[in-house]
C-alpha atoms as a PDB file:
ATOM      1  CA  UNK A   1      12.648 -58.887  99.945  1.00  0.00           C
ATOM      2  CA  UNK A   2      10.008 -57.169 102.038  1.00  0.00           C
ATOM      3  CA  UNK A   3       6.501 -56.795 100.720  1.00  0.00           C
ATOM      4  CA  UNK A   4       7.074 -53.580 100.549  1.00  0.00           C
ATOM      5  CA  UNK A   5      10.258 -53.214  98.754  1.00  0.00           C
ATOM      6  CA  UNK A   6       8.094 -55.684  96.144  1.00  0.00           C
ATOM      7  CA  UNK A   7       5.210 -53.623  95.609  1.00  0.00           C
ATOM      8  CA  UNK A   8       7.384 -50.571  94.561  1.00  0.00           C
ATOM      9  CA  UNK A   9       9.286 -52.297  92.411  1.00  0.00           C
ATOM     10  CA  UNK A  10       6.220 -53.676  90.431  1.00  0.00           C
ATOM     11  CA  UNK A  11       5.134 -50.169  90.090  1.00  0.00           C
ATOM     12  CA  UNK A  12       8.450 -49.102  88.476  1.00  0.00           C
ATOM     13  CA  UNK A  13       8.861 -51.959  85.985  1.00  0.00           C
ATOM     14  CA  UNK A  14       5.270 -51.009  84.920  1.00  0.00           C
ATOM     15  CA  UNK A  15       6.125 -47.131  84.747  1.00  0.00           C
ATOM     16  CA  UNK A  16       9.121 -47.788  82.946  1.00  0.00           C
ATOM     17  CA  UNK A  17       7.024 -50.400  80.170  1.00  0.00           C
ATOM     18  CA  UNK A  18       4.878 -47.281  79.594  1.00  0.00           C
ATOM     19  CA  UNK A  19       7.374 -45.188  79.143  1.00  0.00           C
ATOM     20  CA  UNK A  20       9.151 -47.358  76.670  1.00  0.00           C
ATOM     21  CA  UNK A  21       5.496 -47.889  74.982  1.00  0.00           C
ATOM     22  CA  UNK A  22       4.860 -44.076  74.474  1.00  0.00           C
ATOM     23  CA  UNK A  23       8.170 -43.836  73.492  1.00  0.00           C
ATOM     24  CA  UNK A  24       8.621 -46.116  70.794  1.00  0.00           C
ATOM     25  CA  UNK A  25       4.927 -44.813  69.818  1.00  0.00           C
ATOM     26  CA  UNK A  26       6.200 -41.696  69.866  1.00  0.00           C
ATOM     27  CA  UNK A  27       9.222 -42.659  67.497  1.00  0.00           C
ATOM     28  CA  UNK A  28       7.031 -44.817  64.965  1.00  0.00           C
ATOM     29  CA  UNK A  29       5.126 -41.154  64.769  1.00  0.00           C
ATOM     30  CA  UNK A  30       7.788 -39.175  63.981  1.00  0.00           C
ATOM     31  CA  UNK A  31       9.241 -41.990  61.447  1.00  0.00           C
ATOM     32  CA  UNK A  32       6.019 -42.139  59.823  1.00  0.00           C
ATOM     33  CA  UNK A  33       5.913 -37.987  59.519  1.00  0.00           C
ATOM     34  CA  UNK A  34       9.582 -37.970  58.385  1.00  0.00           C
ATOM     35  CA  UNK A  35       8.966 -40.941  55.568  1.00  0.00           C
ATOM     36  CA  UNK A  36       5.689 -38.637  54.381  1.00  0.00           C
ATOM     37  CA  UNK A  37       8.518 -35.592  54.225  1.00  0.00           C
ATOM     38  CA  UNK A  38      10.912 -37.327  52.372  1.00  0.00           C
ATOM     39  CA  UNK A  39       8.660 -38.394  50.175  1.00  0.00           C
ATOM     40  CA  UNK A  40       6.786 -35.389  49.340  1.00  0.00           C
ATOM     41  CA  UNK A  41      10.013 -34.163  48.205  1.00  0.00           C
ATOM     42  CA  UNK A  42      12.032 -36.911  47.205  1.00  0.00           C
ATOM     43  CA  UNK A  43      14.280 -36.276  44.171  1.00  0.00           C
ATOM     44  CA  UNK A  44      13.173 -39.168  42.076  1.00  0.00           C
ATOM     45  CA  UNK A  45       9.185 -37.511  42.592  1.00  0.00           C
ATOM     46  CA  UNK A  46      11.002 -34.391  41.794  1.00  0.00           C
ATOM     47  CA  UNK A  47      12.412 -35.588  39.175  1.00  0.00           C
ATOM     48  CA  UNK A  48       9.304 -37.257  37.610  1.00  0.00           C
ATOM     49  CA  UNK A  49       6.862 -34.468  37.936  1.00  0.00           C
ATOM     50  CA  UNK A  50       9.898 -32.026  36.532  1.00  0.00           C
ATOM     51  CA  UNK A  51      10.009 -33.993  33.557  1.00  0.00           C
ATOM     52  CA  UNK A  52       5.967 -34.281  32.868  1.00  0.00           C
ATOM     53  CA  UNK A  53       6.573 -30.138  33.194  1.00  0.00           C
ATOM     54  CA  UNK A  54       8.926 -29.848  30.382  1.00  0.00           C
ATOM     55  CA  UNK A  55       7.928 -32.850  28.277  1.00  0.00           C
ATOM     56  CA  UNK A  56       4.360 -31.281  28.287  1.00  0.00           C
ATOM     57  CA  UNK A  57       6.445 -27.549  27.542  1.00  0.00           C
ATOM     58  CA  UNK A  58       8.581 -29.320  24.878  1.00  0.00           C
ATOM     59  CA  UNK A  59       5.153 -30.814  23.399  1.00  0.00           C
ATOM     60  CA  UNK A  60       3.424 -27.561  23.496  1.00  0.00           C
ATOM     61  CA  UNK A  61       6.494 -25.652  22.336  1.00  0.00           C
ATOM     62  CA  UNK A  62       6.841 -28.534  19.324  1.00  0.00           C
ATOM     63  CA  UNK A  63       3.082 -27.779  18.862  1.00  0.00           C
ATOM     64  CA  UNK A  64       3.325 -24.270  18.581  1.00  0.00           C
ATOM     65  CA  UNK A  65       6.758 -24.839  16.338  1.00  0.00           C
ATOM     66  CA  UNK A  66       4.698 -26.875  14.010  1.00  0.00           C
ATOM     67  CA  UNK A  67       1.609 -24.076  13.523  1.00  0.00           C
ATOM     68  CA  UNK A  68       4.229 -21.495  13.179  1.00  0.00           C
ATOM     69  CA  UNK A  69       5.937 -23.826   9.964  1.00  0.00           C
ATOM     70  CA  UNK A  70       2.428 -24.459   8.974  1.00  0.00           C
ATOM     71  CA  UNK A  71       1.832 -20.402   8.856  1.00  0.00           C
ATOM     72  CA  UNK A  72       5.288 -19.846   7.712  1.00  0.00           C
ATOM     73  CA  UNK A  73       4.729 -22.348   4.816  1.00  0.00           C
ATOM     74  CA  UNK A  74       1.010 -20.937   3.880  1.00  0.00           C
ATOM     75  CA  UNK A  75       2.747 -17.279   4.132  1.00  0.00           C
ATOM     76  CA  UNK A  76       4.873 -18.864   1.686  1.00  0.00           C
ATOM     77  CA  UNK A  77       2.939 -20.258  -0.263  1.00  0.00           C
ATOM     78  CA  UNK A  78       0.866 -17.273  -0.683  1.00  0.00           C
ATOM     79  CA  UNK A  79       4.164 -14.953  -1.185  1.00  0.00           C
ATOM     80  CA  UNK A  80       4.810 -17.662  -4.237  1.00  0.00           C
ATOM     81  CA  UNK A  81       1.347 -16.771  -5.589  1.00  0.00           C
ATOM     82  CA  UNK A  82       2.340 -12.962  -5.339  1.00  0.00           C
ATOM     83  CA  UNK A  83       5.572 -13.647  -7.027  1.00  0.00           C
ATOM     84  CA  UNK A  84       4.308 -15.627  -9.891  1.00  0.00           C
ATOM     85  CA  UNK A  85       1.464 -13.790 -10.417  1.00  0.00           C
ATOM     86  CA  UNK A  86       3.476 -10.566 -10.595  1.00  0.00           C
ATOM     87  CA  UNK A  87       5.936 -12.266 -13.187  1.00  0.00           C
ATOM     88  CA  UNK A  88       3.067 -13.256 -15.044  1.00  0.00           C
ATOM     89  CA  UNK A  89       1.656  -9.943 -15.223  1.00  0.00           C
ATOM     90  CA  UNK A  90       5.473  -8.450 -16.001  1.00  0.00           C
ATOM     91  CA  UNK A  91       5.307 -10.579 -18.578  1.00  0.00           C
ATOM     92  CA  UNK A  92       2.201 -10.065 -19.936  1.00  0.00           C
ATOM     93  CA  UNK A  93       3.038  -5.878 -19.876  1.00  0.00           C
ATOM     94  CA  UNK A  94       6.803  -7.154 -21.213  1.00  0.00           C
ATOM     95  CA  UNK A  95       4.518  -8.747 -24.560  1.00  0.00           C
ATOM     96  CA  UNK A  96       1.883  -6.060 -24.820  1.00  0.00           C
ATOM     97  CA  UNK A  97       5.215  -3.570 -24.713  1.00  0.00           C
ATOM     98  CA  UNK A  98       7.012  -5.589 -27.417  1.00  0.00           C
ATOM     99  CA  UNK A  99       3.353  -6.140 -29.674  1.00  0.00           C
ATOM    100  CA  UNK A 100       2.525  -2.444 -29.217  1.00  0.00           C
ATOM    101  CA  UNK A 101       1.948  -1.118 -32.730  1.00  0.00           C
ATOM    102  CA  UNK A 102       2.297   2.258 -34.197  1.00  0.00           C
ATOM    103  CA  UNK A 103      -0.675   3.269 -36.580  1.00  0.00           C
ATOM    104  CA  UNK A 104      -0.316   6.289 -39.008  1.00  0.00           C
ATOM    105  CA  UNK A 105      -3.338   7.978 -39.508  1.00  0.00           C
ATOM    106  CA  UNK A 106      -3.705  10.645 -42.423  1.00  0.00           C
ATOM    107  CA  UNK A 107      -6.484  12.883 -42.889  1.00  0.00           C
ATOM    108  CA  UNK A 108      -6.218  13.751 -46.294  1.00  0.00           C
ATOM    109  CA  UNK A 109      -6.429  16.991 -47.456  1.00  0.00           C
ATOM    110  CA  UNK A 110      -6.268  20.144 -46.135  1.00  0.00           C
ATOM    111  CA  UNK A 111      -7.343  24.171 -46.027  1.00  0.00           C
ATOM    112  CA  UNK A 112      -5.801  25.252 -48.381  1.00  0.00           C
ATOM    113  CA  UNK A 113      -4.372  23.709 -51.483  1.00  0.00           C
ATOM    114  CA  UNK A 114      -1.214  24.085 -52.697  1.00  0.00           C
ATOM    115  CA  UNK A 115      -0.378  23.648 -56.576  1.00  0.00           C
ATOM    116  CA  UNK A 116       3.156  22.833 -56.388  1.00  0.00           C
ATOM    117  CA  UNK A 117       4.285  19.943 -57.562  1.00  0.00           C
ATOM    118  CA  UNK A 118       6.297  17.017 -56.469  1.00  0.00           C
ATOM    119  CA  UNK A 119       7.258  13.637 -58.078  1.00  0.00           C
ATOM    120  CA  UNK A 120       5.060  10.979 -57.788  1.00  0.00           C
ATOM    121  CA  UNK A 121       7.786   8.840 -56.634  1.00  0.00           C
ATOM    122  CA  UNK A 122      11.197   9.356 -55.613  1.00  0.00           C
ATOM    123  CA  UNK A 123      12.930  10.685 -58.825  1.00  0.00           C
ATOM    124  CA  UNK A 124      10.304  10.226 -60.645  1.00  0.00           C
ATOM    125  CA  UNK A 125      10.208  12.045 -64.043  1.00  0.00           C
ATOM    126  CA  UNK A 126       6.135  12.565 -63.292  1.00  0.00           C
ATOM    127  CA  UNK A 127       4.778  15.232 -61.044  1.00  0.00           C
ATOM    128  CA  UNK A 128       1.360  16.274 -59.301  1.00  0.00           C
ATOM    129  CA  UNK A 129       0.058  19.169 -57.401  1.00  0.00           C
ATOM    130  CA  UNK A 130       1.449  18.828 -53.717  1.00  0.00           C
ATOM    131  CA  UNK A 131      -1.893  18.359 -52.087  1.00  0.00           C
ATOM    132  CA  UNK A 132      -5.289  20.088 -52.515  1.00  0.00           C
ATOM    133  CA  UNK A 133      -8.429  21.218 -49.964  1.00  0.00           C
ATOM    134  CA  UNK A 134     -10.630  18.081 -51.644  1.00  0.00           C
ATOM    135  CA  UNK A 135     -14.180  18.192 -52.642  1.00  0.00           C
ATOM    136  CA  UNK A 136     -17.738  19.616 -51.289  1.00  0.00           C
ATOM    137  CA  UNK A 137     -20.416  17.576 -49.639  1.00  0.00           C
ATOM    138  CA  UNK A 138     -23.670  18.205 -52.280  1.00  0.00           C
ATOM    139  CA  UNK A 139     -26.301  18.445 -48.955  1.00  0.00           C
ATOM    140  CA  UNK A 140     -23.431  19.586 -46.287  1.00  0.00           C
ATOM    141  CA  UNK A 141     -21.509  21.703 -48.163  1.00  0.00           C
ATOM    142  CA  UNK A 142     -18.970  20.634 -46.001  1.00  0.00           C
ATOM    143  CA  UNK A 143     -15.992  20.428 -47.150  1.00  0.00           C
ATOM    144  CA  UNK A 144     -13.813  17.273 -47.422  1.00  0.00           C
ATOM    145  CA  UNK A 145     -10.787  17.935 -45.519  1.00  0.00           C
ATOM    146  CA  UNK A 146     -13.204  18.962 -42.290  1.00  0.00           C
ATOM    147  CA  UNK A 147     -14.992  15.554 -43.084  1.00  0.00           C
ATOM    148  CA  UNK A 148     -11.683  13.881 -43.413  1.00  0.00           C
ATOM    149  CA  UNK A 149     -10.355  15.013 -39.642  1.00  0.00           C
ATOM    150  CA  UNK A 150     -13.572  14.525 -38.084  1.00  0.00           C
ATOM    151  CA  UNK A 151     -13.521  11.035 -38.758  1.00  0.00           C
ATOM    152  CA  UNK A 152      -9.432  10.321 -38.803  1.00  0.00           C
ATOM    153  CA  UNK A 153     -10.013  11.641 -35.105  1.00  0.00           C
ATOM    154  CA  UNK A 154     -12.730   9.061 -34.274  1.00  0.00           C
ATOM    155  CA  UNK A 155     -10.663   6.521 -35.916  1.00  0.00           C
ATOM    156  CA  UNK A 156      -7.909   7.794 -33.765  1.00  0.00           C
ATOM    157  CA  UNK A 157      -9.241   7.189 -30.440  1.00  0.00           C
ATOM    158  CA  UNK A 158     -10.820   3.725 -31.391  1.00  0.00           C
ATOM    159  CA  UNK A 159      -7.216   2.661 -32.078  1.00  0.00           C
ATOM    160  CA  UNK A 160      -6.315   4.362 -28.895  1.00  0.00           C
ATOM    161  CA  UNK A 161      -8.708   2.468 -26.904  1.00  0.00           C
ATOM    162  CA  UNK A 162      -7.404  -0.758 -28.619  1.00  0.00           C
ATOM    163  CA  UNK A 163      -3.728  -0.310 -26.608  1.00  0.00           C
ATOM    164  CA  UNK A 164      -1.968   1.304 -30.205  1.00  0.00           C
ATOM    165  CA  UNK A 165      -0.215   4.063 -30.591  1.00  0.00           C
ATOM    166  CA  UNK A 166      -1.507   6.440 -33.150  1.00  0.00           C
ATOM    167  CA  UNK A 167       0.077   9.564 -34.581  1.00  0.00           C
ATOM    168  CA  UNK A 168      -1.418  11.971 -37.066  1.00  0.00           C
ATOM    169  CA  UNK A 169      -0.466  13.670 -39.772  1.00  0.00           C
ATOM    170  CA  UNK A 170      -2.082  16.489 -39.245  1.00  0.00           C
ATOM    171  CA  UNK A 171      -4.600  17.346 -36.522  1.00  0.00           C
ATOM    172  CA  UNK A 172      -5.416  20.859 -37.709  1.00  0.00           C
ATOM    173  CA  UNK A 173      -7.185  22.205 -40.989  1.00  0.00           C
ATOM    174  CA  UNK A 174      -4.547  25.184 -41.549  1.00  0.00           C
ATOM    175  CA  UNK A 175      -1.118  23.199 -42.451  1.00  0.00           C
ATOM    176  CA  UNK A 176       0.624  23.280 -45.818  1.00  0.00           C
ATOM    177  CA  UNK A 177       1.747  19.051 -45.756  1.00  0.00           C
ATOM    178  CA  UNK A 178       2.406  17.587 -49.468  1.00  0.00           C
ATOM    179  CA  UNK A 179       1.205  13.994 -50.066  1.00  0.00           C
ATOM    180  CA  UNK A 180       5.294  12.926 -50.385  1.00  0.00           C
ATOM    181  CA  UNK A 181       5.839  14.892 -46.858  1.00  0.00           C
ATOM    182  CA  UNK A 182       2.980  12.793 -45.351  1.00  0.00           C
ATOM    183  CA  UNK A 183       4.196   9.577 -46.264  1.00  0.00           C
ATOM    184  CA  UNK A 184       7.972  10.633 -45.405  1.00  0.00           C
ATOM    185  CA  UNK A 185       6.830  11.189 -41.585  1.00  0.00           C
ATOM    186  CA  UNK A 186       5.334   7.605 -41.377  1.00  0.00           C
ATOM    187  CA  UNK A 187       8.447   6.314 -42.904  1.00  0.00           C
ATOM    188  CA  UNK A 188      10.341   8.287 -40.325  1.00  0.00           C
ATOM    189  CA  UNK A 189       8.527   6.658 -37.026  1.00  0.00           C
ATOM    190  CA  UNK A 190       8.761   3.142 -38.446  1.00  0.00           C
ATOM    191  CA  UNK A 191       4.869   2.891 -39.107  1.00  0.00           C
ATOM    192  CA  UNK A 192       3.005  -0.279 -38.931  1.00  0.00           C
ATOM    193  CA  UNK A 193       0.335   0.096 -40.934  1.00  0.00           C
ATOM    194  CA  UNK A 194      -0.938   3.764 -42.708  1.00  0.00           C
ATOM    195  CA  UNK A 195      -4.498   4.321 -42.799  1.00  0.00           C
ATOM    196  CA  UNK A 196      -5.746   7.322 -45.057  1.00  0.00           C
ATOM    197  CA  UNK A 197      -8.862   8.904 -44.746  1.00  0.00           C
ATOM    198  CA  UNK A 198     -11.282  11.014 -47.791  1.00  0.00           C
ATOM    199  CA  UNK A 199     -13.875  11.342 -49.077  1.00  0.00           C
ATOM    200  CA  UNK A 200     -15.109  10.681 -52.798  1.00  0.00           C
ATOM    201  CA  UNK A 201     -16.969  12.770 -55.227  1.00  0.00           C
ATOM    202  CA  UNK A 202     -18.183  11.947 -58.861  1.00  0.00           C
ATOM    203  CA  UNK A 203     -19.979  13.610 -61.617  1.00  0.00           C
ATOM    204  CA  UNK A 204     -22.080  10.502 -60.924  1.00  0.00           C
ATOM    205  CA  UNK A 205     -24.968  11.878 -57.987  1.00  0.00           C
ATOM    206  CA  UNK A 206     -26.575   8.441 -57.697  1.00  0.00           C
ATOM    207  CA  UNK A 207     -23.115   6.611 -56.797  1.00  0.00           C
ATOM    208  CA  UNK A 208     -22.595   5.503 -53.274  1.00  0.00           C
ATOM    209  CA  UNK A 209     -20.582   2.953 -51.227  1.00  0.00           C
ATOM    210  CA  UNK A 210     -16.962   2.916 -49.673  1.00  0.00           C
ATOM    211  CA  UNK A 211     -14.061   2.108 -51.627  1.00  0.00           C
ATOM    212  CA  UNK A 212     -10.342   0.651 -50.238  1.00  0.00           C
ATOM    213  CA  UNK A 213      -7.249   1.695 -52.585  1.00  0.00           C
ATOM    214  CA  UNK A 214      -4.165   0.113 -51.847  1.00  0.00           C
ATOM    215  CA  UNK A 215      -0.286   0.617 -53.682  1.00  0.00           C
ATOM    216  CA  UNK A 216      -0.370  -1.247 -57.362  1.00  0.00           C
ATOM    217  CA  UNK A 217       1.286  -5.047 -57.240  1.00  0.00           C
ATOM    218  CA  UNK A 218       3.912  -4.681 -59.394  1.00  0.00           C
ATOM    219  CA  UNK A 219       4.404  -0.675 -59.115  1.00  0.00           C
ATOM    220  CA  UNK A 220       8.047  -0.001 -58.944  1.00  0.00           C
ATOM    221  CA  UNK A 221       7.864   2.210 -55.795  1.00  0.00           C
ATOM    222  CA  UNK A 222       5.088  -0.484 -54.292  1.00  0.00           C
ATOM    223  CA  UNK A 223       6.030  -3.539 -54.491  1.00  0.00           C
ATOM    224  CA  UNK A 224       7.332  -4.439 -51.218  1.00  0.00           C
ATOM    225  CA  UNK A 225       4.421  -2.897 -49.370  1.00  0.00           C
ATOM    226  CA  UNK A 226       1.912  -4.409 -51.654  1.00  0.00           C
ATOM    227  CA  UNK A 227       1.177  -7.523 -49.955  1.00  0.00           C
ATOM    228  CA  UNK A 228       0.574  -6.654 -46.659  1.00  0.00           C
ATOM    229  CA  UNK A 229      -1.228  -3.578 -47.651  1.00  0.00           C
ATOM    230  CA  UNK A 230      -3.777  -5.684 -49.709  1.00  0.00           C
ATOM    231  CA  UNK A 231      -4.452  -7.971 -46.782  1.00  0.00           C
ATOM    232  CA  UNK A 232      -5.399  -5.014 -44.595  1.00  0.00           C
ATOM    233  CA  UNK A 233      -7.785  -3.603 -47.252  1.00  0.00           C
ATOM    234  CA  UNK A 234      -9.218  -7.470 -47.577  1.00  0.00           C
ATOM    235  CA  UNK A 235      -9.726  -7.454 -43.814  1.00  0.00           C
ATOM    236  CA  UNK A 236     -10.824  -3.587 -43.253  1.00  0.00           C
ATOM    237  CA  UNK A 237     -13.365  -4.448 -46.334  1.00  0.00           C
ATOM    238  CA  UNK A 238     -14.727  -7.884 -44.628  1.00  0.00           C
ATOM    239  CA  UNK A 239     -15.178  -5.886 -41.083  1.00  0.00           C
ATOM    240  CA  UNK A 240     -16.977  -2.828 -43.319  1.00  0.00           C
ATOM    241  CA  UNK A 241     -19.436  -5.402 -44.839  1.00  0.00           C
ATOM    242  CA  UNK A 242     -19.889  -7.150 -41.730  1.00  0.00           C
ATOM    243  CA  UNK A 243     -21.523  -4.121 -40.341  1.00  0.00           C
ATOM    244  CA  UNK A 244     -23.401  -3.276 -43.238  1.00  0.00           C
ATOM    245  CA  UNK A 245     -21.664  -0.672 -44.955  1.00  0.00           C
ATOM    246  CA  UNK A 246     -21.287  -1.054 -48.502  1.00  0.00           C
ATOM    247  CA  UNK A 247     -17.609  -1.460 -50.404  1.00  0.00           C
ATOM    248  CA  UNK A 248     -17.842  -1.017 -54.263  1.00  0.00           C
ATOM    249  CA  UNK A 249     -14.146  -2.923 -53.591  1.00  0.00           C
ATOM    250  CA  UNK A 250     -10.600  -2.707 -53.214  1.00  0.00           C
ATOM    251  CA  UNK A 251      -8.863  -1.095 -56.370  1.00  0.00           C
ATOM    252  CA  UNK A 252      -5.002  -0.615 -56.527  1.00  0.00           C
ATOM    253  CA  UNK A 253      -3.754   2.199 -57.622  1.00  0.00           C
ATOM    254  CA  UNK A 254      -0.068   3.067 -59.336  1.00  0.00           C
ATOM    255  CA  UNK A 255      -0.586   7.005 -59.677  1.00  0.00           C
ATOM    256  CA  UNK A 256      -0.858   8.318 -56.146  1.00  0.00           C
ATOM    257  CA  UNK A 257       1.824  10.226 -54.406  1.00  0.00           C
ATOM    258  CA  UNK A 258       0.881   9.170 -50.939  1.00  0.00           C
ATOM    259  CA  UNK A 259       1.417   5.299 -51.761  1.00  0.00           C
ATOM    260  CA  UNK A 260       4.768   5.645 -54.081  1.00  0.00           C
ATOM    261  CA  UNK A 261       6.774   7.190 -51.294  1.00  0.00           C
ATOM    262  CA  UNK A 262       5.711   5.391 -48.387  1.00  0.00           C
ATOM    263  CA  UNK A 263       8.043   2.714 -47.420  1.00  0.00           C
ATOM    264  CA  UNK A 264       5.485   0.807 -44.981  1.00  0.00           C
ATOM    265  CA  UNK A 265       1.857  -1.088 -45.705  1.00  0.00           C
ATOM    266  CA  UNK A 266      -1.013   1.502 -46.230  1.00  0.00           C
ATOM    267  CA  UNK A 267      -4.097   1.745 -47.419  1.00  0.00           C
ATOM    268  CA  UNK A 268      -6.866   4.789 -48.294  1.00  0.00           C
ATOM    269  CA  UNK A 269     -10.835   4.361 -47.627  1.00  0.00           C
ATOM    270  CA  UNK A 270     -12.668   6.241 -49.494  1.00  0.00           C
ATOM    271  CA  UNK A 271     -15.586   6.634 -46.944  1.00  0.00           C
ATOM    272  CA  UNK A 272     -18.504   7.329 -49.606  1.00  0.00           C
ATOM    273  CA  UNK A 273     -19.464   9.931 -51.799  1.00  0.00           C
ATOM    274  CA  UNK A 274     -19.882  13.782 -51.410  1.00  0.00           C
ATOM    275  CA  UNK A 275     -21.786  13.778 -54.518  1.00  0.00           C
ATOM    276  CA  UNK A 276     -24.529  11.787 -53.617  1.00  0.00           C
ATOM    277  CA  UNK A 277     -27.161  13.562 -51.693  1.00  0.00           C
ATOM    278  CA  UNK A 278     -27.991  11.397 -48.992  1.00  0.00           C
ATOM    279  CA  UNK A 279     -24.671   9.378 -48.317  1.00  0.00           C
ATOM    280  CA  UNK A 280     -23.212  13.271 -48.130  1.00  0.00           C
ATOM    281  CA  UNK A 281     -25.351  13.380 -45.414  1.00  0.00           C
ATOM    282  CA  UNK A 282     -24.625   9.978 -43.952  1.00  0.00           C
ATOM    283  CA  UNK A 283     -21.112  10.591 -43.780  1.00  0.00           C
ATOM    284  CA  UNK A 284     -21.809  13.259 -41.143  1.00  0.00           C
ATOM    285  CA  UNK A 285     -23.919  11.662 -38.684  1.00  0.00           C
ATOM    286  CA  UNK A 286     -21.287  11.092 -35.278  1.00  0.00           C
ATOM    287  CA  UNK A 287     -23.242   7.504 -35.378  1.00  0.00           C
ATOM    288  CA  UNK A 288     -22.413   6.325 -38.678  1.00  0.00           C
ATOM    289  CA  UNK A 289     -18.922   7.855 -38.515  1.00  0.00           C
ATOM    290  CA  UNK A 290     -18.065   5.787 -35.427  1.00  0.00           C
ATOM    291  CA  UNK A 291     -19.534   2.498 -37.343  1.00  0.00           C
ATOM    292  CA  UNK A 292     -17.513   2.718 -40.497  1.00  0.00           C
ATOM    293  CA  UNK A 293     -14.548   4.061 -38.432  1.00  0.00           C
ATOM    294  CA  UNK A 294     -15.227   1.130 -35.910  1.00  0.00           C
ATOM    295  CA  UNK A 295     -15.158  -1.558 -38.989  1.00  0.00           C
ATOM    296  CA  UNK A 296     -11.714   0.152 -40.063  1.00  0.00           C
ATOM    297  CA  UNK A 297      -9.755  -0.358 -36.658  1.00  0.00           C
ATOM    298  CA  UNK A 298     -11.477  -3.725 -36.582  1.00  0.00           C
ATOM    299  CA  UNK A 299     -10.086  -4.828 -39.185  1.00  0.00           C
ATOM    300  CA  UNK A 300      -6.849  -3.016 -38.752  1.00  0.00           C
ATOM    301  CA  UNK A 301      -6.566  -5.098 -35.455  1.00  0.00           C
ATOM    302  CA  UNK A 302      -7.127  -8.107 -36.981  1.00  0.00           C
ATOM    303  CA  UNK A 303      -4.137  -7.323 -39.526  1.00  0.00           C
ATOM    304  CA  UNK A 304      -1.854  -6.440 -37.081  1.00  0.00           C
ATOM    305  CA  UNK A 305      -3.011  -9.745 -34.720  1.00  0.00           C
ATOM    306  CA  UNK A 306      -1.763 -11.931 -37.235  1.00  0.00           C
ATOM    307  CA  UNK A 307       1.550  -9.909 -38.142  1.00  0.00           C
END
C-alpha cells in the first residue's frame, strides 16, 4: 500500500470512530430523555399518586361524613329534647285540664226580697221566705247584698287567678234567685266546692269576728256533703286566722235552705258584722276585702289540693 493510500485510510477509520462516538452519545441522550418520559408518566406513578388523590378524598369525604353524623346526631338529640319537653308540657296541660275545678260562688242576697216560700229541703213539710235583700251596715249604711257582690267578685277573680273556674250565682243586684234555685244551679254544673258570701248583723253592736257555717252532720238532706264541707270550713278558718282575721268558729247549721238542697260540699262565711260600728266599716275597705277574701281561696285551694 502506498503511503498515501495509508494516510487516508487512517483519517477515515478515525472519522468513522467519531462518528460512532457521537452517535452512540447521541443515543445514550435520547435513552436517558425517553426513560425520564416514561417515567414521569408511568402507570404504576400514575397509579400511586391517583390513589393518594382519592384516599386523601375518601378521608376527607369520611371526615366530613362523620361531622355531618355528629350534627345529625346533636340535631337529634336536640329534636329529642323538643319532643320530650313538649310531651311533658302536654302532659302537664293534660293534668291541669283533668284537676281543673269548678268553684260556685254565691253572693247572698239580693235587691229585692221576695217573701215566698219554698221548702227547706226537698219535700220538706217546712218552708221559709225564698230569699231576702239582707241587713244594713250601722256606719255604711250599705246594704248587705251590695257588700255581699263586692266581695264574691274579689273572691272571684282570686280563684280565677288560681287556674279555677268560677261561676256565679248572680253577678247583678236586680235578680229574683230563691236560696233552693241557687243551690239547684251548682248542682246542675257538677260544683266542686260552694262558697257563700254575707254578711252578719246582731242586736249585739259590740260583736265582731267572721263566722264559717257548714250543712249539719247528721241532717237528713246533709249528710253526704257534710264531711268534706267541714274540712273546707277547718281549712278556710286556719288560712283566716293565719292572716289575722278573727273566726268566732265554724257552727253547722240544719235550718238553711241553701245547704239542704245542695247536693255538693259548701260552706257560708259570714264575713263580720254590720252591726258593729267599726268592723261595718272594715268590711268595706278594698284592702281588707282582698285579705279575708285572699284567706278564703287559700284555703279553698288547699281543700281542693288534697281532693
Amino acid at each position: 500500500m502506498r503511503v498515501k493510500d495509508f494516510e487516508q485510510n487512517k483519517k477515515y477509520i478515525c472519522e468513522r470512530n467519531m462518528l460512532m462516538k457521537n452517535y452512540r452519545l447521541i443515543v445514550t441522550a435520547i435513552i436517558a430523555i425517553g426513560i425520564i418520559l416514561i417515567g414521569t408518566s408511568n402507570p404504576a406513578t400514575n397509579f400511586y399518586k391517583t390513589t393518594n388523590l382519592i384516599g386523601n378524598g375518601i378521608n376527607q369525604n369520611q371526615d366530613l361524613k362523620d361531622e355531618s353524623h355528629k350534627n345529625n346526631s346533636k340535631d337529634k338529640k336536640i329534636e329529642d329534647n323538643k319532643i320530650e319537653n313538649n310531651q311533658r308540657n302536654d302532659n302537664k296541660e293534660k293534668k291541669e285540664v283533668e284537676k281543673k275545678f269548678l268553684i260556685c260562688i254565691d253572693p247572698g242576697h239580693q235587691e229585692k226580697g221576695n217573701s215566698s216560700l219554698e221548702p227547706i229541703g226537698p219535700d220538706s213539710p217546712n218552708k221559709k221566705a225564698k230569699v231576702s235583700s239582707g241587713a244594713t251596715g250601722v256606719a255604711t249604711k250599705k246594704p248587705e247584698y251590695i257588700l255581699n257582690l263586692e266581695a264574691s267578685t274579689v273572691l272571684k277573680h282570686i280563684l280565677e287567678g288560681k287556674g279555677y273556674e268560677v261561676i256565679m250565682t248572680r253577678e247583678t243586684n236586680n235578680v229574683d234567685i230563691s236560696n233552693a234555685q241557687r243551690a239547684i244551679l251548682a248542682n246542675d254544673k257538677n260544683a266542686d266546692m260552694v262558697i257563700r258570701i254575707h254578711g252578719d248583723s246582731i242586736d249585739n253592736s259590740s260583736k265582731t269576728g267572721a263566722s264559717i257555717l257548714i250543712p249539719e252532720e247528721g241532717g237528713k238532706y246533709t249528710q253526704a256533703i257534710f264531711d268534706k264541707s267541714d274540712k273546707c270550713a277547718s281549712l278556710v278558718s286556719k288560712k283566716m286566722k293565719d292572716a289575722g282575721i278573727n273566726v268566732n268558729g265554724i257552727f253547722q247549721r240544719g235550718d238553711l235552705t241553701g245547704f239542704n238542697w245542695s247536693k255538693v260540699p259548701v260552706i257560708l262565711i259570714e264575713m263580720g258584722f254590720l252591726s258593729n260600728y267599726n268592723e261595718d266599716l272594715m268590711l268595706s275597705n278594698p284592702d281588707y276585702q282582698r285579705k279575708l277574701m285572699q284567706s278564703v281561696a287559700d284555703g279553698v285551694e288547699e281543700y281542693l289540693n288534697t281532693k
